[in-house]
N, C-alpha and C. Protein backbone atom coordinates (compact mmCIF):
# COMPACT_ATOMS: atom_id res chain seq x y z
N UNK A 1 -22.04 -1.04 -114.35
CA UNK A 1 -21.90 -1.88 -113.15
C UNK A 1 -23.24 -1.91 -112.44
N UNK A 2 -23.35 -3.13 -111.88
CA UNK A 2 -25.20 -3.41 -111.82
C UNK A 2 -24.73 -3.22 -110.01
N UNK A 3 -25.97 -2.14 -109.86
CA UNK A 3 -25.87 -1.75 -107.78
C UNK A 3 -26.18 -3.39 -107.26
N UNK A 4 -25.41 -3.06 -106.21
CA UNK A 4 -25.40 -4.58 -105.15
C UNK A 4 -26.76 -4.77 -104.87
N UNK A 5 -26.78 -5.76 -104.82
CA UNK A 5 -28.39 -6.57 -104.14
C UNK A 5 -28.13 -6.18 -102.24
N UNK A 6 -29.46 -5.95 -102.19
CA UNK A 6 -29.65 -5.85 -100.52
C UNK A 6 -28.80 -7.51 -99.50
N UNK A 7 -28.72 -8.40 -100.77
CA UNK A 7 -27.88 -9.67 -100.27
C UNK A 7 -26.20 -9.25 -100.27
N UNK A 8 -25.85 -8.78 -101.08
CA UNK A 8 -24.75 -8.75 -101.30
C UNK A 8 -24.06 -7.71 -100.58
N UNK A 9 -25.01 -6.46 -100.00
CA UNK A 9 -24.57 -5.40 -99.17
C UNK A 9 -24.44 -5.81 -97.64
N UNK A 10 -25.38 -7.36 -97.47
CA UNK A 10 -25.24 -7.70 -96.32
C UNK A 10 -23.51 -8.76 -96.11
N UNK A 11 -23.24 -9.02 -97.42
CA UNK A 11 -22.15 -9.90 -97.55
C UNK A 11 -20.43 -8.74 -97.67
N UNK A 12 -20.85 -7.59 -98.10
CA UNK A 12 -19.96 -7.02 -97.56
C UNK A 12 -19.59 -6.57 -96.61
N UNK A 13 -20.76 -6.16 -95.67
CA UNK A 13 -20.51 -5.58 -93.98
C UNK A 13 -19.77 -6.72 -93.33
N UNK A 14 -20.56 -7.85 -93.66
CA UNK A 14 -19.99 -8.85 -93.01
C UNK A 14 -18.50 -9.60 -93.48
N UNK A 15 -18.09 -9.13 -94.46
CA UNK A 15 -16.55 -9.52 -94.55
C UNK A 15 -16.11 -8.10 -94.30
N UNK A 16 -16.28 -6.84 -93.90
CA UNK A 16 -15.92 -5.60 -93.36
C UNK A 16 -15.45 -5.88 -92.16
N UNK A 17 -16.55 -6.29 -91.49
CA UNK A 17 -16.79 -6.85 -90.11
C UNK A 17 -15.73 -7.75 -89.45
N UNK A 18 -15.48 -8.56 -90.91
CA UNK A 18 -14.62 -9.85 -90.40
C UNK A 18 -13.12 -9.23 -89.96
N UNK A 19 -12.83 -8.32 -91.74
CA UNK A 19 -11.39 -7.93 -91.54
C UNK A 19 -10.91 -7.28 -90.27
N UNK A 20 -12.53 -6.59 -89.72
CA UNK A 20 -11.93 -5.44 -88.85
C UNK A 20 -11.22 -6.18 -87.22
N UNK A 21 -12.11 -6.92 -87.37
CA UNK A 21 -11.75 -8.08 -86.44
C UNK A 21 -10.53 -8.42 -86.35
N UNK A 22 -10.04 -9.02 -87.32
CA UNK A 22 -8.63 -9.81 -87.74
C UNK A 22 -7.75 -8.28 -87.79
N UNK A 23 -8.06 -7.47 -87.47
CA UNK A 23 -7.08 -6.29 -87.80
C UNK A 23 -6.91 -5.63 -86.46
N UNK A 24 -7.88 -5.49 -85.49
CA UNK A 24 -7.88 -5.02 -84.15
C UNK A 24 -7.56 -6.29 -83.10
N UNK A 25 -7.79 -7.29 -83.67
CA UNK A 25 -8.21 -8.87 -82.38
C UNK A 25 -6.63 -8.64 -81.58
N UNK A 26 -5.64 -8.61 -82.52
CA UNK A 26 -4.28 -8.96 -81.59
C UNK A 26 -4.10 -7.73 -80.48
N UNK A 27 -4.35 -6.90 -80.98
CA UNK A 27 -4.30 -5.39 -79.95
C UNK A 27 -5.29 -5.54 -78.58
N UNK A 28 -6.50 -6.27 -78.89
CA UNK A 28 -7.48 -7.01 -78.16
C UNK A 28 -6.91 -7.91 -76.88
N UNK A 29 -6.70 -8.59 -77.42
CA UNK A 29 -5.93 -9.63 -76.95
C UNK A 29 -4.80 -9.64 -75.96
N UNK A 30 -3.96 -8.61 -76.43
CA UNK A 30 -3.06 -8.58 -75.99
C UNK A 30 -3.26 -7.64 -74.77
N UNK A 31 -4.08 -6.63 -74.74
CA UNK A 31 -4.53 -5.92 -74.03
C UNK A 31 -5.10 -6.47 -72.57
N UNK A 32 -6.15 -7.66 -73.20
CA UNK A 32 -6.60 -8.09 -72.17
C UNK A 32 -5.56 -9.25 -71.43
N UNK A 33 -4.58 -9.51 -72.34
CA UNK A 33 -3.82 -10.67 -71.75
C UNK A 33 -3.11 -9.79 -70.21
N UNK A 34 -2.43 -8.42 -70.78
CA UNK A 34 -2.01 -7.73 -69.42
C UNK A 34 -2.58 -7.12 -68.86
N UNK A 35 -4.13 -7.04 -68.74
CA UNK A 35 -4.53 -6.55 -67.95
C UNK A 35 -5.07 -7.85 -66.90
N UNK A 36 -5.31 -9.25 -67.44
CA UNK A 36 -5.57 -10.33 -66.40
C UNK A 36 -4.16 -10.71 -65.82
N UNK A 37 -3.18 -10.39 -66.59
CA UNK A 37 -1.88 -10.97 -66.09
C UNK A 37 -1.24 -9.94 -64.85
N UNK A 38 -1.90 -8.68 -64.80
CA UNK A 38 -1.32 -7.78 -63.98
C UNK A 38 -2.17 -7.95 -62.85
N UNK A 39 -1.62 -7.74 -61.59
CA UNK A 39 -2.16 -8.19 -60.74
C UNK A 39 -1.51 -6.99 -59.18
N UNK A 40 -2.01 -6.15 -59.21
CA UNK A 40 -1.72 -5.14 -57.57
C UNK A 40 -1.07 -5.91 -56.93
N UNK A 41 0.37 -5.79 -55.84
CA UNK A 41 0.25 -6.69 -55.09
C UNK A 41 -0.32 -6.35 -53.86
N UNK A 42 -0.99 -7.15 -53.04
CA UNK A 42 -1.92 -7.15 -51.88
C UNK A 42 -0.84 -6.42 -50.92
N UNK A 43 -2.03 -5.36 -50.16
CA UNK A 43 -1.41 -4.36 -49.19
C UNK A 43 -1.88 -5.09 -47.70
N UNK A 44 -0.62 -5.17 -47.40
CA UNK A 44 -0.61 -6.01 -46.40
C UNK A 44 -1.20 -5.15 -45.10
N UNK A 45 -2.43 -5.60 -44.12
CA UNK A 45 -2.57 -4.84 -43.18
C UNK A 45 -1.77 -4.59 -42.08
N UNK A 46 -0.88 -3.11 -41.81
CA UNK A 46 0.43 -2.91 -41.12
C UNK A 46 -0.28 -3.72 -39.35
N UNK A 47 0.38 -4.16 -38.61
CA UNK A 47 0.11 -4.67 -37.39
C UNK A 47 -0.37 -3.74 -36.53
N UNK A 48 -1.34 -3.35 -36.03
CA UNK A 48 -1.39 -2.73 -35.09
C UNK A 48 0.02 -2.68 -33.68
N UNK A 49 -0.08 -1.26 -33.15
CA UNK A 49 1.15 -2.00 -32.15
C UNK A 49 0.78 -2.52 -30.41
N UNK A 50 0.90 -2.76 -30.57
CA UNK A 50 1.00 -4.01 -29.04
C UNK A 50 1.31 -2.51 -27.84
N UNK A 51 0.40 -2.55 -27.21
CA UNK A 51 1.15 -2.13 -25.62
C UNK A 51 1.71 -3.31 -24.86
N UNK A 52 2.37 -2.69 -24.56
CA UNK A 52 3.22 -3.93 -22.69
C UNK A 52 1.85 -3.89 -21.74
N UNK A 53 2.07 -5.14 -21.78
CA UNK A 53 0.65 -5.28 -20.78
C UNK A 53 1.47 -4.55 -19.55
N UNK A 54 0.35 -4.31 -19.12
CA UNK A 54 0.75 -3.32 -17.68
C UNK A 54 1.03 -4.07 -16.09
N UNK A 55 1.59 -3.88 -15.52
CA UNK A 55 1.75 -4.48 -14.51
C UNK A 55 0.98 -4.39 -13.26
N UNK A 56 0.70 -5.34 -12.69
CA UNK A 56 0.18 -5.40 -11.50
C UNK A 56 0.51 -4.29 -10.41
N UNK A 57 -0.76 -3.32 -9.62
CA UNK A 57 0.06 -2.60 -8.56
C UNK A 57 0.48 -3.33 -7.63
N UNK A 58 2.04 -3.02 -6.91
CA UNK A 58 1.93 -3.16 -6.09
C UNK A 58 1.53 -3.44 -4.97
N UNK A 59 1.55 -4.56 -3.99
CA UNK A 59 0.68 -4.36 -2.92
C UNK A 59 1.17 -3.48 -1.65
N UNK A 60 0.42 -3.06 -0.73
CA UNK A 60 0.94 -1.92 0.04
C UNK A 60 2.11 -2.94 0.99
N UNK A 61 2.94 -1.65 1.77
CA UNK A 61 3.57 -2.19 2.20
C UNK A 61 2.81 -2.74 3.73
N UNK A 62 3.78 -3.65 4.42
CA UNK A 62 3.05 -3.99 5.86
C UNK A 62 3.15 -3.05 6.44
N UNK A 63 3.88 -1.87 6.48
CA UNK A 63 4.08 -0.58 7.63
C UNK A 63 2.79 0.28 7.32
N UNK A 64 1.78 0.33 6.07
CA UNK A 64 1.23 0.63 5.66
C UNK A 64 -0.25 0.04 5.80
N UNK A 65 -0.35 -1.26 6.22
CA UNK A 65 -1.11 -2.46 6.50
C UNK A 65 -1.98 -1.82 7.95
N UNK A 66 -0.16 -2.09 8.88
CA UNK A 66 -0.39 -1.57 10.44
C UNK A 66 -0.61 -0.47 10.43
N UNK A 67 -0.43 0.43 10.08
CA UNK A 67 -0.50 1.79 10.26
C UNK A 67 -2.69 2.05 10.18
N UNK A 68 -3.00 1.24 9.10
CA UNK A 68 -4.03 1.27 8.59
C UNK A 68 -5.16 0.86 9.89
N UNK A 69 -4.46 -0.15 10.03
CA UNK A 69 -5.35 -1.15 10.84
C UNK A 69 -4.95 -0.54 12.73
N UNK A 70 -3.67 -0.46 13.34
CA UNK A 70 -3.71 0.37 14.58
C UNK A 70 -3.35 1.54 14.76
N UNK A 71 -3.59 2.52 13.50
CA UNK A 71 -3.19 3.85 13.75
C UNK A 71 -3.95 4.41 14.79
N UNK A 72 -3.44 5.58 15.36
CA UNK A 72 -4.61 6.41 16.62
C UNK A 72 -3.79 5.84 17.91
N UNK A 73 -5.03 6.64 19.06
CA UNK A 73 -4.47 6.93 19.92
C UNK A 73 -5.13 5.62 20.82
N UNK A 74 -4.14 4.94 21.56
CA UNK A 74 -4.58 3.40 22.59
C UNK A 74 -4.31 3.74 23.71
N UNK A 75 -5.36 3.72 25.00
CA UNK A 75 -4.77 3.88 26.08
C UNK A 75 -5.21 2.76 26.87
N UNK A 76 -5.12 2.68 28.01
CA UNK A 76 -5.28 1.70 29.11
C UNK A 76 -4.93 1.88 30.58
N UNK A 77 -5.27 1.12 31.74
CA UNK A 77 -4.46 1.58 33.16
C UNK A 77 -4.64 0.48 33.74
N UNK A 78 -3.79 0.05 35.03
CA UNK A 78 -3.70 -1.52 35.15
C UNK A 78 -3.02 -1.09 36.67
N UNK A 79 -3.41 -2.13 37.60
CA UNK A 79 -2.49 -2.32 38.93
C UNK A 79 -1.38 -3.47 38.91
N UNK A 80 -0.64 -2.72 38.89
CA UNK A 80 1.10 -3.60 39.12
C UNK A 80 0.95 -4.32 40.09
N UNK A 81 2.18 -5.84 40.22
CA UNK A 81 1.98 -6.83 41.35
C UNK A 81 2.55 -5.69 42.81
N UNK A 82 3.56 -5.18 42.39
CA UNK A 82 3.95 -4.09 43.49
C UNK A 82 3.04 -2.81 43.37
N UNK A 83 1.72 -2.56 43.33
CA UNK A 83 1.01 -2.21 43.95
C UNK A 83 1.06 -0.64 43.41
N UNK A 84 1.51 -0.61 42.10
CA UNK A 84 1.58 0.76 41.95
C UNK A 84 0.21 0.63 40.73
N UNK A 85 -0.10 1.83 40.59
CA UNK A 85 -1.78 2.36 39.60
C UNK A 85 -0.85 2.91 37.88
N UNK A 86 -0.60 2.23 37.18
CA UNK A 86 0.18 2.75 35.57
C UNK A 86 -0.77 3.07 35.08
N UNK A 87 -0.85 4.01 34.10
CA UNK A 87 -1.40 4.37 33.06
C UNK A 87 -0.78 4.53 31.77
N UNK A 88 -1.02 4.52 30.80
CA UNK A 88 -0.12 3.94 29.34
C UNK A 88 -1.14 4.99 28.49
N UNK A 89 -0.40 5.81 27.76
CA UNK A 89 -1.06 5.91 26.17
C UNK A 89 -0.58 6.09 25.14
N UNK A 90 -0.65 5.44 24.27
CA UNK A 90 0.49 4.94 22.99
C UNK A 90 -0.75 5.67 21.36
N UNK A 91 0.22 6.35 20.96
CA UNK A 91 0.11 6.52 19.63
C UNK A 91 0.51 6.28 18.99
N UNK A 92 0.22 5.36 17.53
CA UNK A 92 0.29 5.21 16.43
C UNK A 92 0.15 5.98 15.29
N UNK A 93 1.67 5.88 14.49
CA UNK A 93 1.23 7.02 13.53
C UNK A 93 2.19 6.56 12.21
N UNK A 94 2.04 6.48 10.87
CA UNK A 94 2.83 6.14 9.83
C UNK A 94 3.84 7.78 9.29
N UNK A 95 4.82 7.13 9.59
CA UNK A 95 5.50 8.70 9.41
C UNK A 95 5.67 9.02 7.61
N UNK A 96 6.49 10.43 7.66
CA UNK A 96 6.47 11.27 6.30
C UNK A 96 7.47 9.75 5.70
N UNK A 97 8.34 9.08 6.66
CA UNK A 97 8.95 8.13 5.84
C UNK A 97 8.51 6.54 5.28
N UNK A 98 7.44 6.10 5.36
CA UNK A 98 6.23 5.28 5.45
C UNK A 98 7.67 4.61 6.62
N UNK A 99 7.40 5.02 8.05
CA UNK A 99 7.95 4.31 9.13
C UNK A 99 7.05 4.04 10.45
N UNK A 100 6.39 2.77 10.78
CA UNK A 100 5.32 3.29 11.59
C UNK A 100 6.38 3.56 13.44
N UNK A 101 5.56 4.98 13.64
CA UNK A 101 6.11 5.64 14.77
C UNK A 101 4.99 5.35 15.89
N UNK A 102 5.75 5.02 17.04
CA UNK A 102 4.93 5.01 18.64
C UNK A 102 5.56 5.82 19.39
N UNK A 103 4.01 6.59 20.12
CA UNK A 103 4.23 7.77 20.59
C UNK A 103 3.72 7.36 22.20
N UNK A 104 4.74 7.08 23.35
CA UNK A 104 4.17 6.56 24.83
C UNK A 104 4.14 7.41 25.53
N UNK A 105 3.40 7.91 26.81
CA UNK A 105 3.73 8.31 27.54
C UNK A 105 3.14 7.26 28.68
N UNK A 106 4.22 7.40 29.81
CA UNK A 106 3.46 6.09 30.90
C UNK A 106 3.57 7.00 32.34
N UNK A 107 2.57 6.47 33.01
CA UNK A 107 3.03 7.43 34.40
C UNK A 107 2.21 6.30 35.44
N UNK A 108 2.96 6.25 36.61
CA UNK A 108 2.51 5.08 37.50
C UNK A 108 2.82 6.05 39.02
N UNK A 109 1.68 5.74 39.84
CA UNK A 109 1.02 6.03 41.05
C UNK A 109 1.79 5.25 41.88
N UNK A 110 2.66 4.87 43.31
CA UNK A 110 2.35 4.24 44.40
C UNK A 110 0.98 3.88 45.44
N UNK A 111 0.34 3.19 44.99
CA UNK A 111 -1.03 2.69 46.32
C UNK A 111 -0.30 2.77 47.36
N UNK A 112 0.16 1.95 47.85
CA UNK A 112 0.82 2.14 49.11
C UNK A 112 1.16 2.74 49.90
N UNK A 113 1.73 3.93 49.30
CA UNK A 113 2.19 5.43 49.81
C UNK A 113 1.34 5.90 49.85
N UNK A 114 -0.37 5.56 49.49
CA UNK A 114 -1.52 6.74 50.03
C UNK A 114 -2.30 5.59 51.13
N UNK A 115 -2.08 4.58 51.72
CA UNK A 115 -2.54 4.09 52.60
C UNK A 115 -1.57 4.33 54.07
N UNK A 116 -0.92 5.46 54.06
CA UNK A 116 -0.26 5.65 55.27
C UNK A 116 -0.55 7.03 55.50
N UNK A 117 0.37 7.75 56.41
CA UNK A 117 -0.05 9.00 57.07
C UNK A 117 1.49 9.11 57.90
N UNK A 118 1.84 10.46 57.96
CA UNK A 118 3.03 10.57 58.73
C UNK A 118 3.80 11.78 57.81
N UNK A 119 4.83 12.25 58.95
CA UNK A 119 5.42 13.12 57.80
C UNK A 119 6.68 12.28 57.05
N UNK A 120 6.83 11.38 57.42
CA UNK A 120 7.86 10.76 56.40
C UNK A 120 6.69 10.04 55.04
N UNK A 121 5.92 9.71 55.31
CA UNK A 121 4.49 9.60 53.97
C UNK A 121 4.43 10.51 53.50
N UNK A 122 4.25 11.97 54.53
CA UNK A 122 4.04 13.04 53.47
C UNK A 122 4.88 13.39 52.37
N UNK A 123 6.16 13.30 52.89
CA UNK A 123 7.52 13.94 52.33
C UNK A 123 7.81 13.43 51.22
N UNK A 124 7.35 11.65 51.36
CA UNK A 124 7.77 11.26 50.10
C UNK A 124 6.12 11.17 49.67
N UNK A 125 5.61 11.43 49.68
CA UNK A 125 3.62 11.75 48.68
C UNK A 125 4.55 12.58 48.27
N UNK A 126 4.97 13.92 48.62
CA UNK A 126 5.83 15.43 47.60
C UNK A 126 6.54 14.89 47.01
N UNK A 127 7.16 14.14 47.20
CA UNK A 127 8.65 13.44 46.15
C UNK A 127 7.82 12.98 45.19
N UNK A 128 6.78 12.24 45.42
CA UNK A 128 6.16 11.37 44.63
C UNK A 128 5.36 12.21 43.25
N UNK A 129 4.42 13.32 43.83
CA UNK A 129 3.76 14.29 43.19
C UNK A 129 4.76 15.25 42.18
N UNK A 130 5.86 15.16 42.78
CA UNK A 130 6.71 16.40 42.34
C UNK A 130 7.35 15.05 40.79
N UNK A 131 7.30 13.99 40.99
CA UNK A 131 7.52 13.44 39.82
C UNK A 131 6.97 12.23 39.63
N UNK A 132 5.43 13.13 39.65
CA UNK A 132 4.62 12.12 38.83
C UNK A 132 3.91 12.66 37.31
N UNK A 133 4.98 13.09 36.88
CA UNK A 133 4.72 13.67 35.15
C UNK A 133 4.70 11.97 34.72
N UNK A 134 4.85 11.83 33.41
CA UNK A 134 4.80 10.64 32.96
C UNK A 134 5.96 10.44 31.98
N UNK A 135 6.88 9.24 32.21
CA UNK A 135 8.18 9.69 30.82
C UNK A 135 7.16 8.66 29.53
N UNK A 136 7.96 9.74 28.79
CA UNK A 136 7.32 9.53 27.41
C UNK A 136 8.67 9.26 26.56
N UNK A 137 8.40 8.27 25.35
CA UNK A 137 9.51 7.63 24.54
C UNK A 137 8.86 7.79 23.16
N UNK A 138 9.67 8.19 22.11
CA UNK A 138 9.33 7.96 20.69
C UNK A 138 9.93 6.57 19.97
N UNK A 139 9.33 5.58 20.11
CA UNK A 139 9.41 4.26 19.39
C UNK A 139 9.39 4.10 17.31
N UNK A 140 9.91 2.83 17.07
CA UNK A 140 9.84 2.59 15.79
C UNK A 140 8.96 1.63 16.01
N UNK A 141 7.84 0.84 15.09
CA UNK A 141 7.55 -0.40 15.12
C UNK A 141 7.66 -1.36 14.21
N UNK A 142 7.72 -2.49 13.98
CA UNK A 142 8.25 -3.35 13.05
C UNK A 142 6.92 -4.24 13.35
N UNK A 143 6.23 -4.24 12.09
CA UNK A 143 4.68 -5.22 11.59
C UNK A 143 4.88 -6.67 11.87
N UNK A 144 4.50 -7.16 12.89
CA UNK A 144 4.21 -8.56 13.30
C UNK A 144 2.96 -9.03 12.91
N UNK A 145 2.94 -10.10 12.95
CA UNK A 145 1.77 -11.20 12.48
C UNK A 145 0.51 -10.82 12.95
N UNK A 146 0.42 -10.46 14.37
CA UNK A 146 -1.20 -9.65 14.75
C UNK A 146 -0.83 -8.45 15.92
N UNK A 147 0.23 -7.82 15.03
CA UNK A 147 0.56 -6.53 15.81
C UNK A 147 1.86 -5.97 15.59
N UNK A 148 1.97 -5.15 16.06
CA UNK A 148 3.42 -4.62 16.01
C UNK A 148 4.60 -4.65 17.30
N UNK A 149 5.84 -4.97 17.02
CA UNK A 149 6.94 -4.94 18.02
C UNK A 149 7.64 -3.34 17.50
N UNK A 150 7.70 -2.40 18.86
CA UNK A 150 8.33 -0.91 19.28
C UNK A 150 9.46 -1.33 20.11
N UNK A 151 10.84 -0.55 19.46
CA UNK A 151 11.52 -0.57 20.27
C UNK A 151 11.92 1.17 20.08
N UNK A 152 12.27 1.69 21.28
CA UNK A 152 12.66 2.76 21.67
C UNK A 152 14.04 4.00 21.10
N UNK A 153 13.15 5.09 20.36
CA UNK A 153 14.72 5.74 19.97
C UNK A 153 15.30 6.49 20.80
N UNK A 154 13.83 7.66 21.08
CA UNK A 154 14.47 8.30 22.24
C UNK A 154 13.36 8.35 23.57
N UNK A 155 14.24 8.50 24.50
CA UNK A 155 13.37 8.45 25.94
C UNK A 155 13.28 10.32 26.15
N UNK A 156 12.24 10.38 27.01
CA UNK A 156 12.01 11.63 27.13
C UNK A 156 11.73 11.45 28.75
N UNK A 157 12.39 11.81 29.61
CA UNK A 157 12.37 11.86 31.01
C UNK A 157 12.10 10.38 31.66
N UNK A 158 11.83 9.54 33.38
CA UNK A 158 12.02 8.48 33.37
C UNK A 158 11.06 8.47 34.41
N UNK A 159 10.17 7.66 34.81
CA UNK A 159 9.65 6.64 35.98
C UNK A 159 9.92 7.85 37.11
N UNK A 160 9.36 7.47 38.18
CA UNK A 160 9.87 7.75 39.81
C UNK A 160 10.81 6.76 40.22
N UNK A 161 11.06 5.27 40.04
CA UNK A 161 11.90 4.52 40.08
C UNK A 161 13.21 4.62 39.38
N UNK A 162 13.00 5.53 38.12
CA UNK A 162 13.86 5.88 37.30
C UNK A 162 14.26 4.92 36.15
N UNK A 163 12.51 4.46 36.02
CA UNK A 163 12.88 3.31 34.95
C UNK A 163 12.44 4.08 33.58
N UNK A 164 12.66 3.66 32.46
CA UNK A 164 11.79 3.95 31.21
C UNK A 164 11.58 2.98 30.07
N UNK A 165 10.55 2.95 29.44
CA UNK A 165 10.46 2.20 28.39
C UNK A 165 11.42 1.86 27.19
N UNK A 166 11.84 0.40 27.36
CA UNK A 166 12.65 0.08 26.22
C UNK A 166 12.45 -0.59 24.81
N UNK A 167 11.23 -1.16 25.40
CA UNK A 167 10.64 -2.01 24.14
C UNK A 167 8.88 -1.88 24.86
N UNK A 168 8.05 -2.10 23.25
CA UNK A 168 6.30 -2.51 24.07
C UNK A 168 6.47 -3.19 22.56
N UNK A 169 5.25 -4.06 22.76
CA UNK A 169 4.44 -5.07 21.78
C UNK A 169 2.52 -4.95 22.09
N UNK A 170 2.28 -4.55 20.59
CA UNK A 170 0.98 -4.64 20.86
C UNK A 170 0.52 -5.87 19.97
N UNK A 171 -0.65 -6.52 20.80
CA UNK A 171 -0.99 -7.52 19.66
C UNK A 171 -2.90 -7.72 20.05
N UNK A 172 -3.30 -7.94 18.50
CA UNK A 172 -4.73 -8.27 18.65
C UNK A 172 -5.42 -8.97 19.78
N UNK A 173 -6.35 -8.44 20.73
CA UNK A 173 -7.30 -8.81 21.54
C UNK A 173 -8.70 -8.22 21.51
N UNK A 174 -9.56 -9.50 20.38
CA UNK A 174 -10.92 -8.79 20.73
C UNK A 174 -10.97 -7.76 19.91
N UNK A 175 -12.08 -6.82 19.92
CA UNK A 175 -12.47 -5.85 19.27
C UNK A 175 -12.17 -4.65 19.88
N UNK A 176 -11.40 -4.16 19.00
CA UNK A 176 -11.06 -2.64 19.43
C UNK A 176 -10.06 -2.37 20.51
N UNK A 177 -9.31 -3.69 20.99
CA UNK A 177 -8.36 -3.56 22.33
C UNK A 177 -7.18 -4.84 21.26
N UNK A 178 -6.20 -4.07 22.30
CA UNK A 178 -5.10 -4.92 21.73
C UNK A 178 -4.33 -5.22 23.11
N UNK A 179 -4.01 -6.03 23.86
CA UNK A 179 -2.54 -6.30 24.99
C UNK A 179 -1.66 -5.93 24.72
N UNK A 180 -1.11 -4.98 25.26
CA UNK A 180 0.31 -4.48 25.37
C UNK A 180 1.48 -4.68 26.43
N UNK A 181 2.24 -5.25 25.86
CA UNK A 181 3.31 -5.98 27.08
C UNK A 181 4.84 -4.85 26.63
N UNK A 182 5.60 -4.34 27.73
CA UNK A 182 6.38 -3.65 27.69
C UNK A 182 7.63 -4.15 28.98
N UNK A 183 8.85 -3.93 28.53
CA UNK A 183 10.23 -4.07 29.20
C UNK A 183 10.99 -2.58 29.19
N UNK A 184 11.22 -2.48 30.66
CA UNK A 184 11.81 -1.31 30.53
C UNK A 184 13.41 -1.45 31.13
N UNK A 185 14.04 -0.04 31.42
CA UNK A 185 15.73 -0.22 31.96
C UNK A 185 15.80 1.28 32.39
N UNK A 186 16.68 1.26 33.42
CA UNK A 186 17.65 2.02 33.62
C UNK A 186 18.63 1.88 33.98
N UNK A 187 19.57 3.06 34.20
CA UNK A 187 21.10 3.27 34.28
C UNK A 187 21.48 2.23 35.20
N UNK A 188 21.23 1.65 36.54
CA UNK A 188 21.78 0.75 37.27
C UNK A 188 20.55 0.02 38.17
N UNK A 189 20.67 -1.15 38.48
CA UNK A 189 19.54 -2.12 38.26
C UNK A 189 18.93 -2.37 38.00
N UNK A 190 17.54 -3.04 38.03
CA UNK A 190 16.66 -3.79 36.98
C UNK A 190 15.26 -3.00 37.10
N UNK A 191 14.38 -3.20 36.44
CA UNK A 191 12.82 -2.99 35.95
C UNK A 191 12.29 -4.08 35.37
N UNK A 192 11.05 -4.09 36.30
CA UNK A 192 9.98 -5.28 36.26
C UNK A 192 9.47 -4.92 34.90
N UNK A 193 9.00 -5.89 34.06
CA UNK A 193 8.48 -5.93 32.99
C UNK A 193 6.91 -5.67 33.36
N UNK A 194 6.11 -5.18 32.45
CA UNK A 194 4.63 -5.20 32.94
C UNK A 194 3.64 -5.29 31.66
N UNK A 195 2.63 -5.28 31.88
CA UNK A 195 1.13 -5.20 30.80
C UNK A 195 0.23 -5.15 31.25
N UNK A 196 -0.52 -4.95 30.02
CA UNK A 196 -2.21 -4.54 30.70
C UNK A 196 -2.95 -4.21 28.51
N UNK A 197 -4.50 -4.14 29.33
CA UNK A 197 -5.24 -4.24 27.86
C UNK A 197 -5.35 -2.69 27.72
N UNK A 198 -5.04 -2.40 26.09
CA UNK A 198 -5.25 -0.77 25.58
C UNK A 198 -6.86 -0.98 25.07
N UNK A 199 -6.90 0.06 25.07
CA UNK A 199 -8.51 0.63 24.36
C UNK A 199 -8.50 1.72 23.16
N UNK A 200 -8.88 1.50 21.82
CA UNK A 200 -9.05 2.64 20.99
C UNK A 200 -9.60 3.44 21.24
N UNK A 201 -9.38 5.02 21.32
CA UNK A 201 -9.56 6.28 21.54
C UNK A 201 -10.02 7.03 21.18
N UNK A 202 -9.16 6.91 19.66
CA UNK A 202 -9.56 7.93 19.08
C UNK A 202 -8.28 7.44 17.38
């Protein structure tokens, strides 16, 4: 048997070559068919989660407003048409219950009774001195448009006339003063209503 020609050794690799082909191709094939045909399915990105939008604060309350704006101590003093010398001093204060509280005490002079002389002047100047403390009232107030309306819970002693405060209203005047107008009562007949301008204090 005559050895292959360097031609003929190239003609067998290459039908080697061929078979091996035709003998692996379907395994090939098929291989790659499921590996293009397979396909991950896509991981969906989970949603982040949402907060509740948050709500707006609150705005303060108006007892909280007033309290802000006329808390402290207001005083003032004024001559009555009947001729007596008042003095007024009202505190403002927002209580432990957000309730705004007024704190009065008022005490009023007779003029008149010191432009005389006599012992019936004197006697009543002592009557007069002996109760000229000042009655004082613990008020509620309720936030008005440029001030607050006090009406009275409890009275704490009364006038020399024997009047006491039943209601006051303070309302904006100017810088740093507010007008205060007040109605008072007692047990049997009437009390003149009065006012005059407060001054911040303190």
């Amino acid at each position: 048997m005559k050895p292959l020609t360097e031609k003929q050794k190239k003609y067998v690799w290459i039908a080697v070559a061929v078979l091996a082909v035709i003998h692996f191709a379907p395994g090939i094939l098929m291989r790659a068919r499921q590996t293009f045909a397979f396909r991950p399915p896509a991981v969906l990105a989970k949603p982040s989660p949402t907060r509740p939008a948050q709500p707006p604060p609150a705005p303060p309350a108006s007892e909280v407003i007033a309290a802000t704006k006329y808390g402290g101590i207001w005083m003032g003093d004024t001559i009555t048409p009947d001729m007596n010398r008042c003095d007024l001093k009202l505190e403002v204060r927002l209580s432990d219950a957000k309730k705004l509280k007024g704190y009065v005490s008022k005490s009023c002079v007779s003029l008149q009774a010191l432009q005389h002389r006599g012992p019936a002047v004197n006697g009543y100047l002592k009557n007069m001195i002996d109760h000229a403390g000042p009655s004082s009232v613990i008020m509620t107030g309720v936030p008005a448009e440029t001030g607050i309306n006090f009406t009275t819970d409890q009275a704490i002693g009364s006038e020399m006339n024997g009047c006491s405060l039943s209601a006051l209203s303070i309302t904006d005047f100017g810088l740093g003063q507010v007008a205060a107008q007040w109605e008072e009562k007692k047990p049997e007949g009437t009390c003149t209503p009065g006012k005059m301008m407060l001054r911040k204090r303190g």
